[in-house]
PDB file of N, CA and C in Angstrom:
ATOM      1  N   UNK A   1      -4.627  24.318  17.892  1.00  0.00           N
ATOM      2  CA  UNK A   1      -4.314  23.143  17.124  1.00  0.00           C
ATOM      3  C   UNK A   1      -5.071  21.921  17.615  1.00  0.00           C
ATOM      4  N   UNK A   2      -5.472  22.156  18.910  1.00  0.00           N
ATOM      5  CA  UNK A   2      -6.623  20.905  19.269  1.00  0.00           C
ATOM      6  C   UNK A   2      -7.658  20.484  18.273  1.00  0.00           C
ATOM      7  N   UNK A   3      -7.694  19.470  17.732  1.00  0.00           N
ATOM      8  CA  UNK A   3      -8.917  18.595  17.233  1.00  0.00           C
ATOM      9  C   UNK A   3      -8.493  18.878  15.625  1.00  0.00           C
ATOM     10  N   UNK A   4      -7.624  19.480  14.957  1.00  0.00           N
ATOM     11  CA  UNK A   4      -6.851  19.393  13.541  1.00  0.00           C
ATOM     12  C   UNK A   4      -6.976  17.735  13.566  1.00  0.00           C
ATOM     13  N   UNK A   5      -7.009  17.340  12.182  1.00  0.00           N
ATOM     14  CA  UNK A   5      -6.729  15.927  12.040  1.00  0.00           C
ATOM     15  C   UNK A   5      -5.378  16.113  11.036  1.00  0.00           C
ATOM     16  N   UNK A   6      -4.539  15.237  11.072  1.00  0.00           N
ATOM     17  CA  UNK A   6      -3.658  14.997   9.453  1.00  0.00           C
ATOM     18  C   UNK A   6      -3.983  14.084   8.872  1.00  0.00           C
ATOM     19  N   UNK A   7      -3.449  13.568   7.848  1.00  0.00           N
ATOM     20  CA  UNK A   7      -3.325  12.565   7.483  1.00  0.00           C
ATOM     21  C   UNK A   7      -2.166  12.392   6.396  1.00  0.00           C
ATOM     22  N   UNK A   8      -1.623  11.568   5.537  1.00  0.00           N
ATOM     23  CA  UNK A   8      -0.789  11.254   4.866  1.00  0.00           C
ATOM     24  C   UNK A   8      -1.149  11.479   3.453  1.00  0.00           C
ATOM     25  N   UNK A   9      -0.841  11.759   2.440  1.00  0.00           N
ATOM     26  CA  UNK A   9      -0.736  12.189   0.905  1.00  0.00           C
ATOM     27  C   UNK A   9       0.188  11.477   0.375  1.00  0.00           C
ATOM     28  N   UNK A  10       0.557  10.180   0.474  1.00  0.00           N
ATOM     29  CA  UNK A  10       1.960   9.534  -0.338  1.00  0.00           C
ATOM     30  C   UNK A  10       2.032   9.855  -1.944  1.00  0.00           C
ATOM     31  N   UNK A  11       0.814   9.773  -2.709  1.00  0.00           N
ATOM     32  CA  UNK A  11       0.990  10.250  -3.911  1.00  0.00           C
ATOM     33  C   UNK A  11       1.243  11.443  -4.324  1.00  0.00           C
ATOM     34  N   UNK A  12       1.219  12.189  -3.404  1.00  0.00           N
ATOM     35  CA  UNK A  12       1.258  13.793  -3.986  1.00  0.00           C
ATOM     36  C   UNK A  12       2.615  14.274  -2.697  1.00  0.00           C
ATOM     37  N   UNK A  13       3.411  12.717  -1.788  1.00  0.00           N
ATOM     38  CA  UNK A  13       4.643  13.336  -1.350  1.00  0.00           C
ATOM     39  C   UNK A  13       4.303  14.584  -0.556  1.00  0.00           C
ATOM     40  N   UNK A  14       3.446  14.389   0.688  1.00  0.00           N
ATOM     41  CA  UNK A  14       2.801  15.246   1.540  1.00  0.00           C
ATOM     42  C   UNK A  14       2.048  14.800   2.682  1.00  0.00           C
ATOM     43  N   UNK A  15       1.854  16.065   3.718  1.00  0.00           N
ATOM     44  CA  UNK A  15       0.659  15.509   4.448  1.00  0.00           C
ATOM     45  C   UNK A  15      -0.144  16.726   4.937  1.00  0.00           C
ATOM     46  N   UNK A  16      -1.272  16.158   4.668  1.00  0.00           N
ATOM     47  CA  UNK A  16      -2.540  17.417   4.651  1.00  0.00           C
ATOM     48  C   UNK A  16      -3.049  17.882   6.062  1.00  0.00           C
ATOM     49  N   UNK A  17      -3.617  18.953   6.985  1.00  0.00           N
ATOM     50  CA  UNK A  17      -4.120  19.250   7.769  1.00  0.00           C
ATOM     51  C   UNK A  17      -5.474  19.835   7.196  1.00  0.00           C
ATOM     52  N   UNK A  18      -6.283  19.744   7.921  1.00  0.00           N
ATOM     53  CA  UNK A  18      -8.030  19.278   8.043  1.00  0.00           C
ATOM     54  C   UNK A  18      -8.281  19.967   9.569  1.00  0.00           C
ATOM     55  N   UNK A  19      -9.247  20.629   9.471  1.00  0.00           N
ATOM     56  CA  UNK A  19      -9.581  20.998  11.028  1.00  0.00           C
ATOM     57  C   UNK A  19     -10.781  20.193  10.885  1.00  0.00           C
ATOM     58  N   UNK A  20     -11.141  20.178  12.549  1.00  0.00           N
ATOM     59  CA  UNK A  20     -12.607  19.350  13.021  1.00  0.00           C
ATOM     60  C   UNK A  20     -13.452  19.321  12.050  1.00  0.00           C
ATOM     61  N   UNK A  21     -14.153  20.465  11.141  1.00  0.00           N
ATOM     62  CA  UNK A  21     -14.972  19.833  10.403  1.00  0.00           C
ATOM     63  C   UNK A  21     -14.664  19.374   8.983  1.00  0.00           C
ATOM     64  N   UNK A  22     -13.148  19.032   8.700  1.00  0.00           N
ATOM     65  CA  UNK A  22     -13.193  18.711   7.222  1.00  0.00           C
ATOM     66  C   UNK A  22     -12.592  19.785   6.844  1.00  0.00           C
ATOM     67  N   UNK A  23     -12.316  20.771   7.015  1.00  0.00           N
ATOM     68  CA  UNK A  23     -12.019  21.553   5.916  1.00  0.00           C
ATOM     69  C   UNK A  23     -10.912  21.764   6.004  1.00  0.00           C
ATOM     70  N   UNK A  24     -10.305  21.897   4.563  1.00  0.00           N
ATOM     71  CA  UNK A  24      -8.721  22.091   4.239  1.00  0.00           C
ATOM     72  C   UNK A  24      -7.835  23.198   5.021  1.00  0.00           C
ATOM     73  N   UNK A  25      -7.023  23.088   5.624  1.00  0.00           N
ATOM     74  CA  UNK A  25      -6.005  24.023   6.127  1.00  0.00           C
ATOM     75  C   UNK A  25      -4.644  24.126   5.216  1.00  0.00           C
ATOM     76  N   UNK A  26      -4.341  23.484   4.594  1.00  0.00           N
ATOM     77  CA  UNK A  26      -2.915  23.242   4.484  1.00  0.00           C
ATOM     78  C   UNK A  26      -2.370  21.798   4.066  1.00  0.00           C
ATOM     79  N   UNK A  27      -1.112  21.783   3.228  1.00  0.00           N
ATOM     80  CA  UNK A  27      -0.594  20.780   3.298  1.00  0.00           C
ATOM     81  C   UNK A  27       0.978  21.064   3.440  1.00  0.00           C
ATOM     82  N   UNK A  28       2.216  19.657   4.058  1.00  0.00           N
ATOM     83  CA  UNK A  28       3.483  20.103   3.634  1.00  0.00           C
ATOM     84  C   UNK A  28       4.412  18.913   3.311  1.00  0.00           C
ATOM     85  N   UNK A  29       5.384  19.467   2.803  1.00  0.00           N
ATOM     86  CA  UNK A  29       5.933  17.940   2.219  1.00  0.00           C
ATOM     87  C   UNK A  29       6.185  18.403   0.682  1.00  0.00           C
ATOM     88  N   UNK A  30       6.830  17.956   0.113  1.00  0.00           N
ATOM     89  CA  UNK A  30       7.312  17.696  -1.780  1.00  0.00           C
ATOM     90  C   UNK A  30       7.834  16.511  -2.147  1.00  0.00           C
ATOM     91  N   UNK A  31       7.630  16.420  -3.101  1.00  0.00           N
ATOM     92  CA  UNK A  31       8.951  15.159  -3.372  1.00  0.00           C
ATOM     93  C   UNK A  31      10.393  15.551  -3.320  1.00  0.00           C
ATOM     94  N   UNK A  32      11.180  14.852  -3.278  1.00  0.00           N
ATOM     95  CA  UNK A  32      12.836  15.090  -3.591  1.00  0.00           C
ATOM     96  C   UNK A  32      13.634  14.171  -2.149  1.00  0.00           C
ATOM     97  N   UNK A  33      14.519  14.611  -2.008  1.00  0.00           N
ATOM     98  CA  UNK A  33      15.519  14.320  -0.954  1.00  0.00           C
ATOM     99  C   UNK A  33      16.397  15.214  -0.277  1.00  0.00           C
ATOM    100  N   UNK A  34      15.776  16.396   0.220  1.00  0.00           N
ATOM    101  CA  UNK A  34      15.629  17.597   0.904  1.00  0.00           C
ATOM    102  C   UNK A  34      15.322  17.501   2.380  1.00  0.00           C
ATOM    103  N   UNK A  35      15.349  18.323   2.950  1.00  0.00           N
ATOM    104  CA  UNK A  35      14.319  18.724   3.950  1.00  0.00           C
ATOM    105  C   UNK A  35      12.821  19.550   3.569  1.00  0.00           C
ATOM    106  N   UNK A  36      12.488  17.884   4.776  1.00  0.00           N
ATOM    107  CA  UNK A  36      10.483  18.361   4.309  1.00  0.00           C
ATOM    108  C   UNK A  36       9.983  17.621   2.634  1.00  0.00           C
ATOM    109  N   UNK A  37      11.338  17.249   1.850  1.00  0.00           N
ATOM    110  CA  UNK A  37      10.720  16.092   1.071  1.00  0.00           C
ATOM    111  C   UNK A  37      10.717  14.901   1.294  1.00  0.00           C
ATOM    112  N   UNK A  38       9.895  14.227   0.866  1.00  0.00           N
ATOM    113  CA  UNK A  38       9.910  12.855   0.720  1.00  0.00           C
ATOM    114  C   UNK A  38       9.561  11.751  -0.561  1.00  0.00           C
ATOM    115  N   UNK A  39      10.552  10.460  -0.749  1.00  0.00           N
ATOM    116  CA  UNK A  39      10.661   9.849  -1.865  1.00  0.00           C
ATOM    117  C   UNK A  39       9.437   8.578  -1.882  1.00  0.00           C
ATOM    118  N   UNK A  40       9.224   8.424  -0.452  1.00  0.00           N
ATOM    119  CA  UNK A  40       8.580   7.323  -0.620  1.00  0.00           C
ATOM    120  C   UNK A  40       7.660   7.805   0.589  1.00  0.00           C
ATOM    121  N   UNK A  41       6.242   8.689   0.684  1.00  0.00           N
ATOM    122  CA  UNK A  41       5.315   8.681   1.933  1.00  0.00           C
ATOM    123  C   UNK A  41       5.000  10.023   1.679  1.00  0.00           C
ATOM    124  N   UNK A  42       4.708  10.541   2.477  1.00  0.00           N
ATOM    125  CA  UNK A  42       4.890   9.961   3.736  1.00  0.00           C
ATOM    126  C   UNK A  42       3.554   8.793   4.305  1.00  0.00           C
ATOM    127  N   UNK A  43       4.094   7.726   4.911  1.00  0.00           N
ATOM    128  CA  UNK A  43       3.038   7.160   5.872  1.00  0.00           C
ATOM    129  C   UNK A  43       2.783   6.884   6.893  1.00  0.00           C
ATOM    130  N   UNK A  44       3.572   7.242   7.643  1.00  0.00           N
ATOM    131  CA  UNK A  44       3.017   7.083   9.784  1.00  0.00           C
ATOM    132  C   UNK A  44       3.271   8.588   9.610  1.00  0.00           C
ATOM    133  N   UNK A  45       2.329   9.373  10.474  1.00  0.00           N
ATOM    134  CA  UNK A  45       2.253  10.594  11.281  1.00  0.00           C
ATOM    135  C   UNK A  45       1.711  10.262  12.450  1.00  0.00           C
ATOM    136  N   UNK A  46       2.855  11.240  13.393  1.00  0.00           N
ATOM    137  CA  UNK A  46       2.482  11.354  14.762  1.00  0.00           C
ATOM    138  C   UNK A  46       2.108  12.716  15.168  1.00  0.00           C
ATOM    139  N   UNK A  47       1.650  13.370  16.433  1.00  0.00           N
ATOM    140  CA  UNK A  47       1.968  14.379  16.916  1.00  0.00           C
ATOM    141  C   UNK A  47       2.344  14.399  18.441  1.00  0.00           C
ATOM    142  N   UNK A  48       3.341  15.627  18.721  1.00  0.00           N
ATOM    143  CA  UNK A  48       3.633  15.441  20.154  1.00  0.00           C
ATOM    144  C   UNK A  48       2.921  16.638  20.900  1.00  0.00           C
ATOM    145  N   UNK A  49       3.240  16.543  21.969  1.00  0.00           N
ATOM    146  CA  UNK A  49       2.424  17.506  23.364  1.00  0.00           C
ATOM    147  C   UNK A  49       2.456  18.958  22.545  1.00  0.00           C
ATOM    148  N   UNK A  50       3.408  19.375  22.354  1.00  0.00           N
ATOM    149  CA  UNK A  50       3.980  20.642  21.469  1.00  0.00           C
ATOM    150  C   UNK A  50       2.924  20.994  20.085  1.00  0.00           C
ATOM    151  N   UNK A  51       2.496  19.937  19.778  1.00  0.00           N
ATOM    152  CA  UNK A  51       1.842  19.737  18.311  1.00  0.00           C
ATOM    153  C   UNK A  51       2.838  20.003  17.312  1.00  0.00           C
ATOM    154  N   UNK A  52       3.995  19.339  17.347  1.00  0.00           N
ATOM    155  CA  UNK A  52       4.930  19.198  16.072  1.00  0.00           C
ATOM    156  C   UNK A  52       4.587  17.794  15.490  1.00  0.00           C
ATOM    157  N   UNK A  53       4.832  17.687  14.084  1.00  0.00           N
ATOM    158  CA  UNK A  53       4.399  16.739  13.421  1.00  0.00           C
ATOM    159  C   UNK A  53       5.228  16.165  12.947  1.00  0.00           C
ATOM    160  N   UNK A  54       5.294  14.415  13.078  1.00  0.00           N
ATOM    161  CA  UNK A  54       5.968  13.629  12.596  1.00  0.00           C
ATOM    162  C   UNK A  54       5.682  12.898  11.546  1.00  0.00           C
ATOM    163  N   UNK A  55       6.687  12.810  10.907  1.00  0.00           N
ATOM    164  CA  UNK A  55       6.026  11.950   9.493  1.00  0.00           C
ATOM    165  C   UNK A  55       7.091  11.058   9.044  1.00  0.00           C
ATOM    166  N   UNK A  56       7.221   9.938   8.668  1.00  0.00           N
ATOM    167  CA  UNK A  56       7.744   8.682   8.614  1.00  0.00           C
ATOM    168  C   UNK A  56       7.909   7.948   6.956  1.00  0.00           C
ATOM    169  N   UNK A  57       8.607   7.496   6.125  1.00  0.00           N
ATOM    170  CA  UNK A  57       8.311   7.264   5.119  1.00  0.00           C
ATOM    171  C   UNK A  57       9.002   5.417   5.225  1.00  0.00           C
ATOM    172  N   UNK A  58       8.943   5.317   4.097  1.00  0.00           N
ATOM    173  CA  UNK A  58       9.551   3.092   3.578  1.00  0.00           C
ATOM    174  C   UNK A  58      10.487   3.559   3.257  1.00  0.00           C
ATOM    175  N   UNK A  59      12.025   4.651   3.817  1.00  0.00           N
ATOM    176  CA  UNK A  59      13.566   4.765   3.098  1.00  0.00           C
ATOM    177  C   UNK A  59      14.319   4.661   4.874  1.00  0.00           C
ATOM    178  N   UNK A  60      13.109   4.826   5.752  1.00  0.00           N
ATOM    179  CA  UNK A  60      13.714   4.851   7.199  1.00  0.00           C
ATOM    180  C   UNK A  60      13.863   6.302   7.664  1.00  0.00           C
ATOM    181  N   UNK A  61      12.824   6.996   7.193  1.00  0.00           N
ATOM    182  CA  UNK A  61      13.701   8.766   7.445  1.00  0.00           C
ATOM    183  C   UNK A  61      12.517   9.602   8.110  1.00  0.00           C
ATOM    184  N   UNK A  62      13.065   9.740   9.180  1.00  0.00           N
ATOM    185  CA  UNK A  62      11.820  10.429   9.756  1.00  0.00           C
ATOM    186  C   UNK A  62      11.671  12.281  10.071  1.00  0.00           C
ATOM    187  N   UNK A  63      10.920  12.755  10.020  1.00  0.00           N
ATOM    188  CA  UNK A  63      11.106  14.334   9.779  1.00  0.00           C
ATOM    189  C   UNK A  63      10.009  14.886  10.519  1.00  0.00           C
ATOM    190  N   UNK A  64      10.579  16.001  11.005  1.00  0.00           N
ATOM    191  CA  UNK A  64       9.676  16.408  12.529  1.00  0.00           C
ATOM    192  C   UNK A  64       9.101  18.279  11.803  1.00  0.00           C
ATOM    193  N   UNK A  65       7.992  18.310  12.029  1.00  0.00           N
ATOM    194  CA  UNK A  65       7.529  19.758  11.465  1.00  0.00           C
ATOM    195  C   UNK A  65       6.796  20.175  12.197  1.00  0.00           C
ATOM    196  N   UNK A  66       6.895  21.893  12.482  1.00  0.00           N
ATOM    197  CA  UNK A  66       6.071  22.124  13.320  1.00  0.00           C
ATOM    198  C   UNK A  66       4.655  22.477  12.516  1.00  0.00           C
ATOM    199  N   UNK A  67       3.768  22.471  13.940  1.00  0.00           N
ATOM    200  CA  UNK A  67       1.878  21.837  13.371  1.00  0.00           C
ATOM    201  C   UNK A  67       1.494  22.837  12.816  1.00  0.00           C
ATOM    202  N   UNK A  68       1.939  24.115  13.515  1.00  0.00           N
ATOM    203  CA  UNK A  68       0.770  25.584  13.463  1.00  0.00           C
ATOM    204  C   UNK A  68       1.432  25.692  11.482  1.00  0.00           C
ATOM    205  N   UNK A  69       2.884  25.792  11.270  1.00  0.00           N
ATOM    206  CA  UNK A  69       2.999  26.260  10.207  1.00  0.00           C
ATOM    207  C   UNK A  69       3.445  25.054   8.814  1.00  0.00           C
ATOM    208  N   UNK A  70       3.530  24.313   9.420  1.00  0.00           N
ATOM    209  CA  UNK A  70       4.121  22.875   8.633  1.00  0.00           C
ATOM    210  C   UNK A  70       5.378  23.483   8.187  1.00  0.00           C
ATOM    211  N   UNK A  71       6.509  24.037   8.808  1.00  0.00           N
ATOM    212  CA  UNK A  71       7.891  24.290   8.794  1.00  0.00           C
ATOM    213  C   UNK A  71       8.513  23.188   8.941  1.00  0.00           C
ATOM    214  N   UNK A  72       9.273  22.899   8.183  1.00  0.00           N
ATOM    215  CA  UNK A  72      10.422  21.595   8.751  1.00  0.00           C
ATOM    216  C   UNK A  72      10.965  21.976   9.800  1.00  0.00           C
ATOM    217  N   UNK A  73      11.732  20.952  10.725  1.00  0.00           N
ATOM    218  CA  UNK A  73      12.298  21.010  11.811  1.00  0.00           C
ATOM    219  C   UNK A  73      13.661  20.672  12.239  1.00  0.00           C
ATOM    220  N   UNK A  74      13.316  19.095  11.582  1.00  0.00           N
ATOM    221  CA  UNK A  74      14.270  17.946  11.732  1.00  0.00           C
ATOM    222  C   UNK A  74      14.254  17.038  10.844  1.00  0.00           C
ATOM    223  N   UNK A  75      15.601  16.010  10.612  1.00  0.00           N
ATOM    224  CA  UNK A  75      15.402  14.965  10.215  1.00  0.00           C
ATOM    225  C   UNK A  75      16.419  13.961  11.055  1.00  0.00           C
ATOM    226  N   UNK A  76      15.529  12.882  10.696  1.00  0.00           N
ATOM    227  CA  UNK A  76      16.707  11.586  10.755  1.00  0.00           C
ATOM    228  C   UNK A  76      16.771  10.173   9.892  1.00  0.00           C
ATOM    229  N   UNK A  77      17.418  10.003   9.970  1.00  0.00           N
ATOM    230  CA  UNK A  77      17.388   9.209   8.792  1.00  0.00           C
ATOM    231  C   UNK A  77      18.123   7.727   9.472  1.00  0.00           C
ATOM    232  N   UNK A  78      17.621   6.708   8.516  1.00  0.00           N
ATOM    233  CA  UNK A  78      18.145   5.086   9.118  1.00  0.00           C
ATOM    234  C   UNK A  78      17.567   4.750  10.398  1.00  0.00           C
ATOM    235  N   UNK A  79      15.945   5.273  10.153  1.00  0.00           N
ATOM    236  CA  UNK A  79      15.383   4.322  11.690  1.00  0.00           C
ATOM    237  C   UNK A  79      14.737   3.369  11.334  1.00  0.00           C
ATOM    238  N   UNK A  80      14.611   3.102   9.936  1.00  0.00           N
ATOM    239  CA  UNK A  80      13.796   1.858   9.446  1.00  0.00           C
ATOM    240  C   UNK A  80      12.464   2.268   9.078  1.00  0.00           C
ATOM    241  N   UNK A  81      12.815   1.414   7.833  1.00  0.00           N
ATOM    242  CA  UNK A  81      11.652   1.223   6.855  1.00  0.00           C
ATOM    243  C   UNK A  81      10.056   1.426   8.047  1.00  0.00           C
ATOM    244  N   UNK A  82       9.039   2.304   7.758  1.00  0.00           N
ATOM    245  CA  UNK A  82       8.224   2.345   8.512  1.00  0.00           C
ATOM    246  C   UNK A  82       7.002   2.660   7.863  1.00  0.00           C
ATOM    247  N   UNK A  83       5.758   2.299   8.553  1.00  0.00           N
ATOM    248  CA  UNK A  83       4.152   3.356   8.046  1.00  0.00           C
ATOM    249  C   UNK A  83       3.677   3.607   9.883  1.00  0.00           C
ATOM    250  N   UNK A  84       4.518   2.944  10.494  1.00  0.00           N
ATOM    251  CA  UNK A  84       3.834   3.504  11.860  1.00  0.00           C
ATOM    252  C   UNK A  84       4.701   3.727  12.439  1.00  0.00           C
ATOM    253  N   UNK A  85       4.089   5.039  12.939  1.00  0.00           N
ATOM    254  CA  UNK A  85       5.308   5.730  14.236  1.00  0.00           C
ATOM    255  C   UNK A  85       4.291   6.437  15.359  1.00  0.00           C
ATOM    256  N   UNK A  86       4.806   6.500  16.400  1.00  0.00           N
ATOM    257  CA  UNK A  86       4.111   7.639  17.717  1.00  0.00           C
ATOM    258  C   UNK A  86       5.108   8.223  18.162  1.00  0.00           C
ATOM    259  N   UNK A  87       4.758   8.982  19.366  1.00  0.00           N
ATOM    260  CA  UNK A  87       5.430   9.711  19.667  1.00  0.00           C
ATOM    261  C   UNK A  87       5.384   9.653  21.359  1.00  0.00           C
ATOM    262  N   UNK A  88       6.041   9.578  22.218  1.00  0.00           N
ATOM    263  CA  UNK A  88       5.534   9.061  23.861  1.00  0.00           C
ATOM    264  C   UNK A  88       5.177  10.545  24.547  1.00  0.00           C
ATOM    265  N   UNK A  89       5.097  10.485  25.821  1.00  0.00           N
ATOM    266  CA  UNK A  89       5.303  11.799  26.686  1.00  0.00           C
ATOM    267  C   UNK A  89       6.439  12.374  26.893  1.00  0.00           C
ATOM    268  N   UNK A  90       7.638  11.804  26.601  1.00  0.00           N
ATOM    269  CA  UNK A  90       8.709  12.264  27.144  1.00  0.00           C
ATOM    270  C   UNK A  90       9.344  12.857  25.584  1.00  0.00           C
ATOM    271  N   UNK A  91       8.597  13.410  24.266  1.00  0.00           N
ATOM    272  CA  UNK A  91       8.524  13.036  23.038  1.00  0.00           C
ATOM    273  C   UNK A  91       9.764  12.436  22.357  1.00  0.00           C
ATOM    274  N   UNK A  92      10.267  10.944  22.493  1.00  0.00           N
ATOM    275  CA  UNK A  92      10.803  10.013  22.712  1.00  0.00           C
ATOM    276  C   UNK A  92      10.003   9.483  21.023  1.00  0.00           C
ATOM    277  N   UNK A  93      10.329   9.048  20.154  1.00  0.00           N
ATOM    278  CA  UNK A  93       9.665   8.820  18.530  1.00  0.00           C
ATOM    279  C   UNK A  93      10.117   7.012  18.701  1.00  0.00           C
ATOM    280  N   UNK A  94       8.934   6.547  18.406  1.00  0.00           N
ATOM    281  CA  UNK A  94       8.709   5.013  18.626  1.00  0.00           C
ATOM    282  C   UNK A  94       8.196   4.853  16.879  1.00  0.00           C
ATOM    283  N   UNK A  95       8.651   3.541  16.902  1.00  0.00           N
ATOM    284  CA  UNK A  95       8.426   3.473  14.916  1.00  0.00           C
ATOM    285  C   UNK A  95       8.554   1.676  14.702  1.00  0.00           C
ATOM    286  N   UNK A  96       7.984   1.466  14.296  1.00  0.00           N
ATOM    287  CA  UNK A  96       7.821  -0.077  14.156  1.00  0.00           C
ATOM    288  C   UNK A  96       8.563  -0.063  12.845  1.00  0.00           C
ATOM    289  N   UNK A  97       9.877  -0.522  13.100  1.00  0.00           N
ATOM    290  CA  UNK A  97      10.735  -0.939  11.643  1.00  0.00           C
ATOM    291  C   UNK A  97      10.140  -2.123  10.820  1.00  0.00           C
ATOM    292  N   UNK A  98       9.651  -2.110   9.619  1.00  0.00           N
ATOM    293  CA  UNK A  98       9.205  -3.513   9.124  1.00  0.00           C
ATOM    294  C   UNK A  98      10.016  -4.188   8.706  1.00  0.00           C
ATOM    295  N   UNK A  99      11.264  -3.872   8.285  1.00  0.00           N
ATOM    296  CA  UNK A  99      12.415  -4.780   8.545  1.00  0.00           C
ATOM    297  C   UNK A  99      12.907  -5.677   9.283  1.00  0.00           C
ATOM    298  N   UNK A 100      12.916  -5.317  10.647  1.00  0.00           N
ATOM    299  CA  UNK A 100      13.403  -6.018  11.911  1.00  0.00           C
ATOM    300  C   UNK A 100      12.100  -6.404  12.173  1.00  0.00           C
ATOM    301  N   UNK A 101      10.881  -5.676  12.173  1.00  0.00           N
ATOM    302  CA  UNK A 101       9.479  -6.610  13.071  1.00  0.00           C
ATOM    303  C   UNK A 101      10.138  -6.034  14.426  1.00  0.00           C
ATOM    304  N   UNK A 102      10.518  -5.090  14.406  1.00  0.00           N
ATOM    305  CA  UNK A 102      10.697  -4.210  15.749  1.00  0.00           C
ATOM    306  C   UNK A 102      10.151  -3.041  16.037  1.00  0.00           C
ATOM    307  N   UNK A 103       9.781  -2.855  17.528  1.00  0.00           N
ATOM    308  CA  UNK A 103       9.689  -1.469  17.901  1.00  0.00           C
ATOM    309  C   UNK A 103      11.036  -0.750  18.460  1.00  0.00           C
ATOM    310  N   UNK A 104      11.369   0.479  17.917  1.00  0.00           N
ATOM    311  CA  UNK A 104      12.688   1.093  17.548  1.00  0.00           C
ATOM    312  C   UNK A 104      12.187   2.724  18.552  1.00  0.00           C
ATOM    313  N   UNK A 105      13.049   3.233  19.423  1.00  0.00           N
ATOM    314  CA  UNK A 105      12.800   3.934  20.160  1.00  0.00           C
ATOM    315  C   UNK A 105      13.966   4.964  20.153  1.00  0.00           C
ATOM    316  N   UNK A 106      13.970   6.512  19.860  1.00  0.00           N
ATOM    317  CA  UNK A 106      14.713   7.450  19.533  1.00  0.00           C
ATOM    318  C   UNK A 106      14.443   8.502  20.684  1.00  0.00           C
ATOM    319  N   UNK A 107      15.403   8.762  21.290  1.00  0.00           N
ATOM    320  CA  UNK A 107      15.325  10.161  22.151  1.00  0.00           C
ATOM    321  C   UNK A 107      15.527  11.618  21.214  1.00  0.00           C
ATOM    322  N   UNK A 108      15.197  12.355  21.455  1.00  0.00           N
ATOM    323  CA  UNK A 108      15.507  13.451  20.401  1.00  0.00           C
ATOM    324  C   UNK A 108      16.593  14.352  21.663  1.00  0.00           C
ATOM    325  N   UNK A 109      17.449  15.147  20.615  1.00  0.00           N
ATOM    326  CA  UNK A 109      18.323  15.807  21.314  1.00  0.00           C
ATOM    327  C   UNK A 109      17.524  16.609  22.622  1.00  0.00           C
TER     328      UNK A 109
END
């Protein structure tokens, strides 16, 4: 999974994987209000040490998938309206709420 790029698909309610040279691998994500959909994004993606993928939408709901298969994982929801999120070493999910004009910091179970 080293050197994959993602990126975000908000119109098509997704996010695409790309290896090093460009070429299509995959995408995951739908619309709805599910797990692994999204209503509004997705727009911040992160990845952690693991290579699970985070993706962030503007309803506050953030959803964790793993990289190799784009499986959903997780969700959470009410961390604030966002387009940027990371992810630390301790994979600890940091997300700049644009609401508050805060950085918002989540431990995962």
């Amino acid at each position: 999974m080293v050197g994959n790029v993602y990126a975000t698909d908000p119109g098509n309610y997704r996010a695409q994987k790309f290896d090093p040279s460009g070429n299509f691998l995959g995408a995951f994500g739908s619309i709805g209000q599910g797990q692994g959909q999204f209503i509004t994004g997705p727009y911040g993606l992160a990845v952690d040490a693991a290579g699970n993928i985070y993706a962030s939408d503007l309803t506050g709901t953030v959803q964790k998938f793993d990289g190799s298969s784009g499986r959903f994982l997780a969700k959470w929801e009410n961390t604030g309206a966002t387009r940027l999120i990371a992810v630390d070493n301790n994979s600890n999910i940091l997300i700049r709420d644009d609401t508050t004009r805060s950085i918002v910091r989540y431990r995962q179970p």
